[in-house]
Protein backbone atom coordinates (compact mmCIF):
# COMPACT_ATOMS: atom_id res chain seq x y z
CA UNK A 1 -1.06 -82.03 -16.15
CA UNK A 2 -1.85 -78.53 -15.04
CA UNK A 3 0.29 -77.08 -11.92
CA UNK A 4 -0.06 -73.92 -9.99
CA UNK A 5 3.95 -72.79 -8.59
CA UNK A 6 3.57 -71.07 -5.07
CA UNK A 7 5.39 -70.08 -2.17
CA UNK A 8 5.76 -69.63 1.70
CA UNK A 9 9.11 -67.33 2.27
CA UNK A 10 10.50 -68.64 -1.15
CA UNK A 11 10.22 -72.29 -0.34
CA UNK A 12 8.68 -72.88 -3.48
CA UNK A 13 6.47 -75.81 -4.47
CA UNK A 14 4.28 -76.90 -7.64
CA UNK A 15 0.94 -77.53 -6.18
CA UNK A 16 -1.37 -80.37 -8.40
CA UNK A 17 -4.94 -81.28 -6.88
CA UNK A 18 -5.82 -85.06 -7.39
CA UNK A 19 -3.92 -88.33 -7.03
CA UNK A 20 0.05 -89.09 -6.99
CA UNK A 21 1.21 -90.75 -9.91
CA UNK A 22 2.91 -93.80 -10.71
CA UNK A 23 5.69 -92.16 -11.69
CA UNK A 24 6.01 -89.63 -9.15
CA UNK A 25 9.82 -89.68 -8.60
CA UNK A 26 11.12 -89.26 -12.03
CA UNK A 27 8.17 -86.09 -12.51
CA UNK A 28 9.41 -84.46 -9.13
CA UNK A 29 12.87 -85.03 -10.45
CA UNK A 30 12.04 -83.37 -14.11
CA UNK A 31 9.91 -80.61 -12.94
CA UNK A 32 11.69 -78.86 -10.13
CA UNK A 33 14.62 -78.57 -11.99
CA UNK A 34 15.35 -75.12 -11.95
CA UNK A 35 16.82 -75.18 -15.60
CA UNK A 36 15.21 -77.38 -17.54
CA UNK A 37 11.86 -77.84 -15.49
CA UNK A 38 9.40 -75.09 -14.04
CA UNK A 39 11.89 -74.97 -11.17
CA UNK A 40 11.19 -75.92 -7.44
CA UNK A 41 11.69 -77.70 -4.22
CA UNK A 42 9.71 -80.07 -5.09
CA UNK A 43 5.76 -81.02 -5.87
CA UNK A 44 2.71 -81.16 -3.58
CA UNK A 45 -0.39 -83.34 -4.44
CA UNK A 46 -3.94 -82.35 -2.57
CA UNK A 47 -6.81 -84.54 -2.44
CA UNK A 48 -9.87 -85.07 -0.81
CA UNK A 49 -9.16 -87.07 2.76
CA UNK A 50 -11.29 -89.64 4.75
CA UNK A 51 -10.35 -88.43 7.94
CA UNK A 52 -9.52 -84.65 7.09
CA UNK A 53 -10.80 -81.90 4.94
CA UNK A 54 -7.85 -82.38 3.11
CA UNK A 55 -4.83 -84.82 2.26
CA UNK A 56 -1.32 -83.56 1.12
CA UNK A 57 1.52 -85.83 -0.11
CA UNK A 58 4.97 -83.98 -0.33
CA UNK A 59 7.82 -84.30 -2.64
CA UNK A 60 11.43 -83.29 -2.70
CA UNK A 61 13.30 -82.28 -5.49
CA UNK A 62 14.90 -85.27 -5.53
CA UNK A 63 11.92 -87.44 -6.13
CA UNK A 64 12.14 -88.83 -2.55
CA UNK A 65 8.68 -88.35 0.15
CA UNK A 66 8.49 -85.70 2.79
CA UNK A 67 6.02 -86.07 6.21
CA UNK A 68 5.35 -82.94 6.38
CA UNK A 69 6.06 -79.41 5.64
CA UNK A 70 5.43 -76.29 7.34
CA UNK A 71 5.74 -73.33 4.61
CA UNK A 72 3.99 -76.42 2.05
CA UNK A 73 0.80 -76.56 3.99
CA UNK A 74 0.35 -72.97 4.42
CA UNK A 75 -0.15 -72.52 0.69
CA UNK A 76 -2.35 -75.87 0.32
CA UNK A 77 -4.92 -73.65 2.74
CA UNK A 78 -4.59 -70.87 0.00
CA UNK A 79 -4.61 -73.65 -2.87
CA UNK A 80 -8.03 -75.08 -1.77
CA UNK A 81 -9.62 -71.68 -0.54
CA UNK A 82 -8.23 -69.33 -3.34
CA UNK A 83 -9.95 -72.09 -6.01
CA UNK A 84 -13.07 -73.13 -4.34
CA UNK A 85 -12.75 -76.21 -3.23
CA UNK A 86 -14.27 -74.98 0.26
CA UNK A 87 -15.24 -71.80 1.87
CA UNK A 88 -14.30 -73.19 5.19
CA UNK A 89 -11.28 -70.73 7.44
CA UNK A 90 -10.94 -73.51 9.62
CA UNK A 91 -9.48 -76.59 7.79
CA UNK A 92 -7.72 -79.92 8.78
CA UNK A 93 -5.15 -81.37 6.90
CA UNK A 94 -4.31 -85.03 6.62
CA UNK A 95 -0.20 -85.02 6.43
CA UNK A 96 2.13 -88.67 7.01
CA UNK A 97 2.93 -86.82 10.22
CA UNK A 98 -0.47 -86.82 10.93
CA UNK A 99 -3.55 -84.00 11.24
CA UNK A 100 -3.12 -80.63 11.02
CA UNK A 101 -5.17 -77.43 11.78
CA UNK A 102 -5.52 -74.56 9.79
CA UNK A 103 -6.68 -71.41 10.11
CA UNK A 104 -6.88 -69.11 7.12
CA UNK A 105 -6.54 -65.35 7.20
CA UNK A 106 -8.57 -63.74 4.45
CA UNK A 107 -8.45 -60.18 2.86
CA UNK A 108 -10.22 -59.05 -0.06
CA UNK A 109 -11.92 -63.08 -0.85
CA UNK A 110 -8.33 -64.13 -1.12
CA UNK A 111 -6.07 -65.96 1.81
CA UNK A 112 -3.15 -63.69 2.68
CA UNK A 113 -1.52 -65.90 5.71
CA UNK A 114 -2.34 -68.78 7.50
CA UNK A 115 -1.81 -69.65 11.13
CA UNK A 116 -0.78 -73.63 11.27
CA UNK A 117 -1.29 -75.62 14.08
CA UNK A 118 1.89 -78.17 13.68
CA UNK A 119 1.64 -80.19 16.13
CA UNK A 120 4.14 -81.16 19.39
CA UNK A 121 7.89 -80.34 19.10
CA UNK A 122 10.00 -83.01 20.74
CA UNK A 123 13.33 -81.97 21.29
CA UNK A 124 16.11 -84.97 22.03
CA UNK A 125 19.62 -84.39 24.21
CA UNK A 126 22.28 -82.88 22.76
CA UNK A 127 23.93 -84.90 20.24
CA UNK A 128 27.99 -84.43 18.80
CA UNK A 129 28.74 -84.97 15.53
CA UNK A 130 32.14 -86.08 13.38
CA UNK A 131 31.76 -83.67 10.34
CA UNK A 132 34.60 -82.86 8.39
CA UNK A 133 37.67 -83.11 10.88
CA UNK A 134 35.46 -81.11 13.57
CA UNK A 135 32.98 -81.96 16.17
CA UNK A 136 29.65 -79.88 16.32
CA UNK A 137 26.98 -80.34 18.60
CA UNK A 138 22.92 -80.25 18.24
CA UNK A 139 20.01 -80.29 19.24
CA UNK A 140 17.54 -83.34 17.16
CA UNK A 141 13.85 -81.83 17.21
CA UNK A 142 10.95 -83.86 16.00
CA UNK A 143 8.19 -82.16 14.43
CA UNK A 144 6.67 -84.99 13.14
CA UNK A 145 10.08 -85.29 10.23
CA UNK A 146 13.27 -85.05 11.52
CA UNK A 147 15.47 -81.54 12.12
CA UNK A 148 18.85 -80.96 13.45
CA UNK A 149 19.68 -77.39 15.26
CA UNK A 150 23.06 -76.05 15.37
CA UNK A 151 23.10 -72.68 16.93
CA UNK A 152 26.57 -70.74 16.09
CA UNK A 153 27.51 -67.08 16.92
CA UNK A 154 27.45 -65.65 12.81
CA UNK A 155 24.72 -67.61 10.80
CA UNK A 156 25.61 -66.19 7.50
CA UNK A 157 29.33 -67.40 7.55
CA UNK A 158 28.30 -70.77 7.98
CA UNK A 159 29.07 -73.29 4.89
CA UNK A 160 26.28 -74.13 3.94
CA UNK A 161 26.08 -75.94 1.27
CA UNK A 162 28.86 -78.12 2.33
CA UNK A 163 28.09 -78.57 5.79
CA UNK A 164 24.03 -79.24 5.30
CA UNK A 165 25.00 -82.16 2.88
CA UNK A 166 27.35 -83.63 5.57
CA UNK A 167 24.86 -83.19 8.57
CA UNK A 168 21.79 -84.78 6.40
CA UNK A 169 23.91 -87.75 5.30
CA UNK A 170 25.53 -88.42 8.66
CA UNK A 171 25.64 -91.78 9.91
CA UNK A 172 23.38 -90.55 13.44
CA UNK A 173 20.65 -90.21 10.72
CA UNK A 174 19.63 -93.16 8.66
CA UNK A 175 17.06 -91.86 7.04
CA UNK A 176 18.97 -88.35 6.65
CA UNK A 177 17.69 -84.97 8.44
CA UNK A 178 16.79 -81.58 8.21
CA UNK A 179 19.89 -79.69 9.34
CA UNK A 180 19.18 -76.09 10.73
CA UNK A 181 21.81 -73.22 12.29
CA UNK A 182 20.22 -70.52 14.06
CA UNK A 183 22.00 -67.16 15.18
CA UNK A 184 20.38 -66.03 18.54
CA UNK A 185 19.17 -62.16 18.18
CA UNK A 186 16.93 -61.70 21.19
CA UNK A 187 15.01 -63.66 23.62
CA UNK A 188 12.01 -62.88 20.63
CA UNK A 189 13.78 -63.31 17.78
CA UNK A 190 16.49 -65.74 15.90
CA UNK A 191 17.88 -65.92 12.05
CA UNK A 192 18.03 -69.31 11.07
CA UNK A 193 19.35 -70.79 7.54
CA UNK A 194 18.34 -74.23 6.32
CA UNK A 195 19.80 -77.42 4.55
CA UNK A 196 16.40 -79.45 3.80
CA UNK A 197 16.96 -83.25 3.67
CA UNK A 198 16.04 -83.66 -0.37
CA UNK A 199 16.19 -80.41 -1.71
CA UNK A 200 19.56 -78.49 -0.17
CA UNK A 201 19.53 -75.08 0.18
CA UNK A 202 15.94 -73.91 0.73
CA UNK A 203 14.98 -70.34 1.17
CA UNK A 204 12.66 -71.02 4.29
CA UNK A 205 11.71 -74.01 5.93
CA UNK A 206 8.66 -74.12 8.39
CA UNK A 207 8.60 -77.35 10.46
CA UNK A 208 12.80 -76.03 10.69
CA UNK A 209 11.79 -72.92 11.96
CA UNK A 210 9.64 -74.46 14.52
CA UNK A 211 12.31 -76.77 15.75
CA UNK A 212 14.76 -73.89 16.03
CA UNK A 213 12.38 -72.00 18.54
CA UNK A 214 11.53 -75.61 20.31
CA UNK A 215 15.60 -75.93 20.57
CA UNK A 216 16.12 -72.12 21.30
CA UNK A 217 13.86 -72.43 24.39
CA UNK A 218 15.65 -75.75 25.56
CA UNK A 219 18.60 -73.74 25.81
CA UNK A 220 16.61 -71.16 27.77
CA UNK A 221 17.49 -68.40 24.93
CA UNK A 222 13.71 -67.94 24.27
CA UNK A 223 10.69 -68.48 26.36
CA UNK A 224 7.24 -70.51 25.90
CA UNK A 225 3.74 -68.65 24.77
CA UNK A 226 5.51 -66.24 23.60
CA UNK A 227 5.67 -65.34 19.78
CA UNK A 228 9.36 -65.67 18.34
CA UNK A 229 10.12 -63.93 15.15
CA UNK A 230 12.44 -65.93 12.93
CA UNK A 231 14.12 -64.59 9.84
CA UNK A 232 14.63 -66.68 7.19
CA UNK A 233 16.47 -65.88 3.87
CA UNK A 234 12.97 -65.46 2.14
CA UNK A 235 11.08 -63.65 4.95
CA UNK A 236 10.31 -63.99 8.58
CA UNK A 237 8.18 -66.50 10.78
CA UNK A 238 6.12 -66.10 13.63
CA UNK A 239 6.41 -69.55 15.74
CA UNK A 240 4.46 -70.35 19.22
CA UNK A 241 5.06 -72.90 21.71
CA UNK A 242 3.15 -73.58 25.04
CA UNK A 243 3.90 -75.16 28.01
CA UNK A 244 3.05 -78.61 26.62
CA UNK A 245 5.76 -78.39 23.07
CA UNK A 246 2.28 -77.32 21.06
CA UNK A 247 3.75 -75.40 18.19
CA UNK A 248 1.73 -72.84 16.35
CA UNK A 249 3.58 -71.45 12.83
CA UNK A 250 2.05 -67.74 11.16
CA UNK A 251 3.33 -66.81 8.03
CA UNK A 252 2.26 -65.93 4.52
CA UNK A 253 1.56 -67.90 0.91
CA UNK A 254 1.85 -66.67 -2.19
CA UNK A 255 0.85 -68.06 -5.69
CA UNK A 256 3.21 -67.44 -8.38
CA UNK A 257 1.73 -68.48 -11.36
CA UNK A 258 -0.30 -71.54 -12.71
CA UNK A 259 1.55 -73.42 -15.72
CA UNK A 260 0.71 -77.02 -17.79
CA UNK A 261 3.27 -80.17 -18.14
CA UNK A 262 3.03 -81.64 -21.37
């Protein structure tokens, strides 16, 4: 099975273009181990789609099946350009969380960044959680998977590999959740670090970064149509939202290298 390992921000994916295996879980599980596999947070299969230009099934590093993912898409539009599978800039993508739009940004015959069209945000009331002998509060934002903001006053002393595992396997979440804390910089700009619900630490997350803008405006620290910059531990984000929760994600994707499972 050949593979090609790329990136949006660091959030780092093996890419594979035909159908999902039987045994899907225990390969996700082998491969994106960053030790004894080729290392990542997790594997995307594209195909061709009935209803799309496109159809991408995501999985974690812990063999388990994403809806969707924002810094994962981005690189399928490079995937399919960058190899000729069409010469189309404007693409739709068939995701669990439904369609996507892409539009590819294209230097030198190669894509360079990609502006994502990701859909509605939908941001819930605040909830209170029980974690650890203290209660925080968040924000739940869906962007078609689930996401919960935490915004706190110094982002990088957060715990976060203690307190992301105890957020995404809290009782308020069944089916577990993307847990995201966000320090407010300016009205156009936040830094946000990630706990993704599969994979733990991640070094971006895109559908997160678009929930922490959707939550940020909620709480009236940012405003709508305007672009927000948000800094991630791998690079920054630009993230839209109109009047209506329409989200619109710019960033770049980068292919590392291509490799062969035997």
């Amino acid at each position: 099975m050949r593979f090609t390992k790329m990136h949006g921000l660091g959030n780092d994916y093996l890419y594979v273009f035909g159908e999902v295996p039987e045994n899907i879980k225990e390969l996700s599980i082998r491969l994106s181990d960053r030790h004894f596999g080729a290392g990542s947070d997790g594997m995307i299969y594209i195909s061709l789609s009935r209803v799309a230009d496109f159809k991408m099934r995501i999985f974690n590093a812990d063999g388990s099946e994403a809806k969707m993912c924002g810094n994962g898409i981005r690189c399928v539009g490079k995937y399919v350009y960058d190899k000729g599978y069409t010469d189309k800039t404007h693409l739709t993508i068939e995701t669990l969380s439904g369609i996507k739009r892409l539009e590819l940004q294209v230097r030198n015959g190669k894509v360079k960044s990609v502006i994502a069209d990701m859909g509605t945000s939908k941001v819930s009331a605040p909830l209170s959680l029980e974690l650890g002998g203290q209660t925080l509060t968040c924000l739940p934002v869906d962007m078609g998977n689930p996401h919960a903001v935490f915004f706190c006053g110094d982002v990088e002393s957060v715990p976060l590999a203690t307190l992301g595992a105890k957020v995404e396997h809290h009782a308020a979440f069944p089916d577990g959740v993307n847990a995201e804390f966000v320090q407010v910089l300016s009205p156009t700009e936040i830094r946000m670090r990630v706990w993704e619900r599969g994979s733990g630490i991640t070094m971006a997350c895109g559908t997160g970064a678009c929930a922490s803008v959707a939550a940020a405006i909620e709480k009236g620290y940012c405003e709508r149509n305007v672009w927000v910059s948000v800094r991630l531990d791998g690079g920054t984000l630009q993230i839209k939202i109109d009047g209506q929760g329409g989200v619109l994600m710019q960033g770049p994707a980068e292919t590392v290298y291509e490799g062969e499972s035997v």
